[in-house]
Every structure is written in structure tokens, then in C-alpha cells.
N, C-alpha and C. Protein backbone atom coordinates (compact mmCIF):
# COMPACT_ATOMS: atom_id res chain seq x y z
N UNK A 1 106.04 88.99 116.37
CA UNK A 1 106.07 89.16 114.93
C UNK A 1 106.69 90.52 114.61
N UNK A 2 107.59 90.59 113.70
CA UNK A 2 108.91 91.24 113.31
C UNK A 2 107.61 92.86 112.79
N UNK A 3 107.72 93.92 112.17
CA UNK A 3 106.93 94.81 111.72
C UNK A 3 106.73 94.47 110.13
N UNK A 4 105.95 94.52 109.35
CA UNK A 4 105.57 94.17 108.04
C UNK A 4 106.39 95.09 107.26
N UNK A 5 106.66 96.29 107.41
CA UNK A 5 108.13 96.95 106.47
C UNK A 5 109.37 96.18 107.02
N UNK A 6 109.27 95.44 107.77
CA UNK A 6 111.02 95.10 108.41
C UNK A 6 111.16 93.62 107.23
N UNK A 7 109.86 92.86 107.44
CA UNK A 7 109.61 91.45 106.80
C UNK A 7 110.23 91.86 105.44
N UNK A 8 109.71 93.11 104.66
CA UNK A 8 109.99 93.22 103.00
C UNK A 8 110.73 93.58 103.13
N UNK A 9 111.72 94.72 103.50
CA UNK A 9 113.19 94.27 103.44
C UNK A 9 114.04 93.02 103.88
N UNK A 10 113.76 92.34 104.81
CA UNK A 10 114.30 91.16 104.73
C UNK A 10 113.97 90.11 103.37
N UNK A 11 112.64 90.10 102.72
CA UNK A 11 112.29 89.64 101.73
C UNK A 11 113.50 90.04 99.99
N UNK A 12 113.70 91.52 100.07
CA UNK A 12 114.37 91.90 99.37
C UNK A 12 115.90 91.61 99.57
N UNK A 13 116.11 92.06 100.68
CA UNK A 13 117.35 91.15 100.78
C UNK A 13 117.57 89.86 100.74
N UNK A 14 116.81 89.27 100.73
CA UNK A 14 117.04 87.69 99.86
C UNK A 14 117.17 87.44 99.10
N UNK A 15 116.42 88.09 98.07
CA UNK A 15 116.29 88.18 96.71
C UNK A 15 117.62 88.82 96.60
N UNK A 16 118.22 89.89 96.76
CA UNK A 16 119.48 90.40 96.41
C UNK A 16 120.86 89.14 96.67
N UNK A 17 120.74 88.45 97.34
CA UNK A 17 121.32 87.68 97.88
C UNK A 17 121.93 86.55 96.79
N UNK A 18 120.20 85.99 96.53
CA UNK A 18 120.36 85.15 95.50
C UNK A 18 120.61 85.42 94.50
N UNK A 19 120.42 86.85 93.96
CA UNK A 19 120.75 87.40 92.63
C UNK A 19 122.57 87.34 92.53
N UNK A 20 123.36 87.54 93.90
CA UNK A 20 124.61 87.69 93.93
C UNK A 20 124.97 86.04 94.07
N UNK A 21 124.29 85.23 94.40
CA UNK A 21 124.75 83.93 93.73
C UNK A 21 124.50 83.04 92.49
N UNK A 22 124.13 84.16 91.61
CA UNK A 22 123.57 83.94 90.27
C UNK A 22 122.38 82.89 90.46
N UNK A 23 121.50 82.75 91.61
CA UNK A 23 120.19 82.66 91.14
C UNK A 23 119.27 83.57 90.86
N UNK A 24 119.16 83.55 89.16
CA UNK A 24 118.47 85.03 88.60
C UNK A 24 116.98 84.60 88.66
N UNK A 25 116.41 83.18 88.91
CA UNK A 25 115.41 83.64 88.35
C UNK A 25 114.60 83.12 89.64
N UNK A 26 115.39 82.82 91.11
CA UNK A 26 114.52 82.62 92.33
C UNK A 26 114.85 83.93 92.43
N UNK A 27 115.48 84.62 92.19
CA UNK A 27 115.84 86.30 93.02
C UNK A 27 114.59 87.05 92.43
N UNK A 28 114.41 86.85 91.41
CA UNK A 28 113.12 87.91 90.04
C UNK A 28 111.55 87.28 91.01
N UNK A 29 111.49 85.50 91.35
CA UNK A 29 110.43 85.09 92.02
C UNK A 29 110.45 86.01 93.63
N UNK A 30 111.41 86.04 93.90
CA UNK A 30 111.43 86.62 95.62
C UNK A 30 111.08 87.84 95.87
N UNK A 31 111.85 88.96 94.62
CA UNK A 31 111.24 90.27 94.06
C UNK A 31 110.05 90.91 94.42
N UNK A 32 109.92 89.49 93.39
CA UNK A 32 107.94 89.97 93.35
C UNK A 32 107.32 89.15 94.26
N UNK A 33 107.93 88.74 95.10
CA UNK A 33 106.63 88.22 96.25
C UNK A 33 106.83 89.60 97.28
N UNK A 34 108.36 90.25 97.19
CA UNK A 34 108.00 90.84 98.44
C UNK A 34 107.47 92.07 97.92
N UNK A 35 107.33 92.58 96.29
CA UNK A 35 107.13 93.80 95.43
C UNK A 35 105.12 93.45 95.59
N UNK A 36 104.44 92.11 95.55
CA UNK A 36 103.30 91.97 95.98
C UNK A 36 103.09 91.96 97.51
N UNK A 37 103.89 91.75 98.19
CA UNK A 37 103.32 91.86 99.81
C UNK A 37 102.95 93.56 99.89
N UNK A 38 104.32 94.22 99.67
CA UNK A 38 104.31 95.45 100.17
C UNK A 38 103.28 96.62 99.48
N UNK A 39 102.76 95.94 97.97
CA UNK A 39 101.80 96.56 97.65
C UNK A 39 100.02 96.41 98.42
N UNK A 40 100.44 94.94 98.71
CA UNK A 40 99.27 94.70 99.55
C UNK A 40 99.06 95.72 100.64
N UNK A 41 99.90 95.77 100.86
CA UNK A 41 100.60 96.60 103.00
C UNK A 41 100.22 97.76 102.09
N UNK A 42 100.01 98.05 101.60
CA UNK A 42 100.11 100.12 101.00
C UNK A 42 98.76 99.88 101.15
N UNK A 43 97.89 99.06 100.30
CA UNK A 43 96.99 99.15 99.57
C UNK A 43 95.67 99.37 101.20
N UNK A 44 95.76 97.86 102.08
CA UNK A 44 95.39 98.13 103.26
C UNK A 44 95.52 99.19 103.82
N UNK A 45 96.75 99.98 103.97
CA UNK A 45 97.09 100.89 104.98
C UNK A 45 96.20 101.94 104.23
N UNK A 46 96.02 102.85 103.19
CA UNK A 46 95.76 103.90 102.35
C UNK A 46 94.51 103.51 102.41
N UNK A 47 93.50 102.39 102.53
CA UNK A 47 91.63 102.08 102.75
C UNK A 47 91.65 102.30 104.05
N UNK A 48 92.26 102.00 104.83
CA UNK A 48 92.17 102.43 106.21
C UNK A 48 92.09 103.80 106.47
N UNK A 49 93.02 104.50 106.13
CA UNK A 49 93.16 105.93 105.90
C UNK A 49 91.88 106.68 105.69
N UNK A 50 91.48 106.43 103.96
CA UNK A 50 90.33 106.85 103.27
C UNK A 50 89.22 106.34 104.37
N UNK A 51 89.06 105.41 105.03
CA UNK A 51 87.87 105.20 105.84
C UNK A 51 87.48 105.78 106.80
N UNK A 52 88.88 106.39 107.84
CA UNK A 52 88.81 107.44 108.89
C UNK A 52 88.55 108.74 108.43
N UNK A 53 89.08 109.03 107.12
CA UNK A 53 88.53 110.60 106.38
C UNK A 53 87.02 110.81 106.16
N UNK A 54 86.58 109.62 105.95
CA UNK A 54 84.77 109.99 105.45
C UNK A 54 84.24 109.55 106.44
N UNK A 55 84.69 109.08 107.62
CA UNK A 55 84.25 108.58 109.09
C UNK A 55 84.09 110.04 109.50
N UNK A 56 85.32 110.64 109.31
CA UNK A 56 85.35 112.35 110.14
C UNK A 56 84.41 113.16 109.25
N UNK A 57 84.55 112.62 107.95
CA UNK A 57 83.76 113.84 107.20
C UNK A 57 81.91 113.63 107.50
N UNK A 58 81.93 112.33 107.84
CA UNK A 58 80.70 112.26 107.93
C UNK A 58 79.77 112.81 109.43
N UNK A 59 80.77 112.48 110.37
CA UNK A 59 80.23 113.19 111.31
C UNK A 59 80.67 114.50 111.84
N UNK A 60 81.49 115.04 110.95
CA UNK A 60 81.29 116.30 110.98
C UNK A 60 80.69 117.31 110.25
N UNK A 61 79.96 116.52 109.02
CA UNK A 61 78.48 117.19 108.88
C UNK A 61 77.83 116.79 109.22
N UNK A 62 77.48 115.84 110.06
CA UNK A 62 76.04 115.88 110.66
C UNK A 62 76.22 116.64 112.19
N UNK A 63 77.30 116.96 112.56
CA UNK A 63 77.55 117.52 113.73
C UNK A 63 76.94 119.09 113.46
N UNK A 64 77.36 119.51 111.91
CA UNK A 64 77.06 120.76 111.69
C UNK A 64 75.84 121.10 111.21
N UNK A 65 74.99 120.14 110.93
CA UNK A 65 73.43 119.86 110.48
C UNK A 65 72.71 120.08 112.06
N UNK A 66 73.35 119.76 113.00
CA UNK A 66 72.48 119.25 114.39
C UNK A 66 72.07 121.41 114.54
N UNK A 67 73.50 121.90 114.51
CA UNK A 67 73.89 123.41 115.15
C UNK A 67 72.70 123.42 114.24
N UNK A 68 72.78 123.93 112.58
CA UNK A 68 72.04 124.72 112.02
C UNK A 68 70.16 124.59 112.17
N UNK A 69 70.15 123.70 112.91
CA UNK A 69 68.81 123.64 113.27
C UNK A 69 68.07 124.44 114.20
């Protein structure tokens, strides 16, 4: 399986494709399927992110709770 940024540009370039064969309004549908994938792909990637930050933040105060004892 191809990488999920490689898929939405291939997605977009379809859409460009069809827009240059004057299909305007499968090109506007293709758009936004690949303008909704790739927001999906952000949206996952950036909770993932935020989850390893309060993963670290969390045990690195309790790491610093253990010392001050």
C-alpha cells in the first residue's frame, strides 16, 4: 500500500485531470473526497501527537513527584 500523502495527490490529480476534460463537476466531487481524506490523515496524525505529549507530560510529573518525596 502506496503512503497516504502519495494516495491524495494521486486523488488530486484526478480531479485535475477531469477538470481539463471539462468534467467540472466529477473533478469538484474528487476534490473533496481527496480535500476530506487528507483532512482525516491531519486530524489522526495531530491526536496521535497530542497523546504522546500528555503521555510524556504525565509521566514526567509523576517521575518528579517520586524525587520530591
Amino acid at each position: 500500500m502506496p503512503r497516504p500523502t502519495k494516495a491524495f495527490r494521486r486523488q488530486k490529480l484526478n480531479a485535475a485531470l477531469e477538470w481539463k476534460r471539462g468534467n467540472k463537476k466529477e473533478a469538484y466531487k474528487l476534490w473533496e473526497e481527496a480535500a476530506a481524506s487528507l483532512k482525516e490523515y491531519r486530524a489522526k496524525k495531530r491526536n496521535k501527537k497530542q497523546q504522546a505529549e500528555t503521555e510524556a507530560a504525565e509521566s514526567g510529573s509523576a517521575g518528579g513527584d517520586e524525587s520530591a518525596e
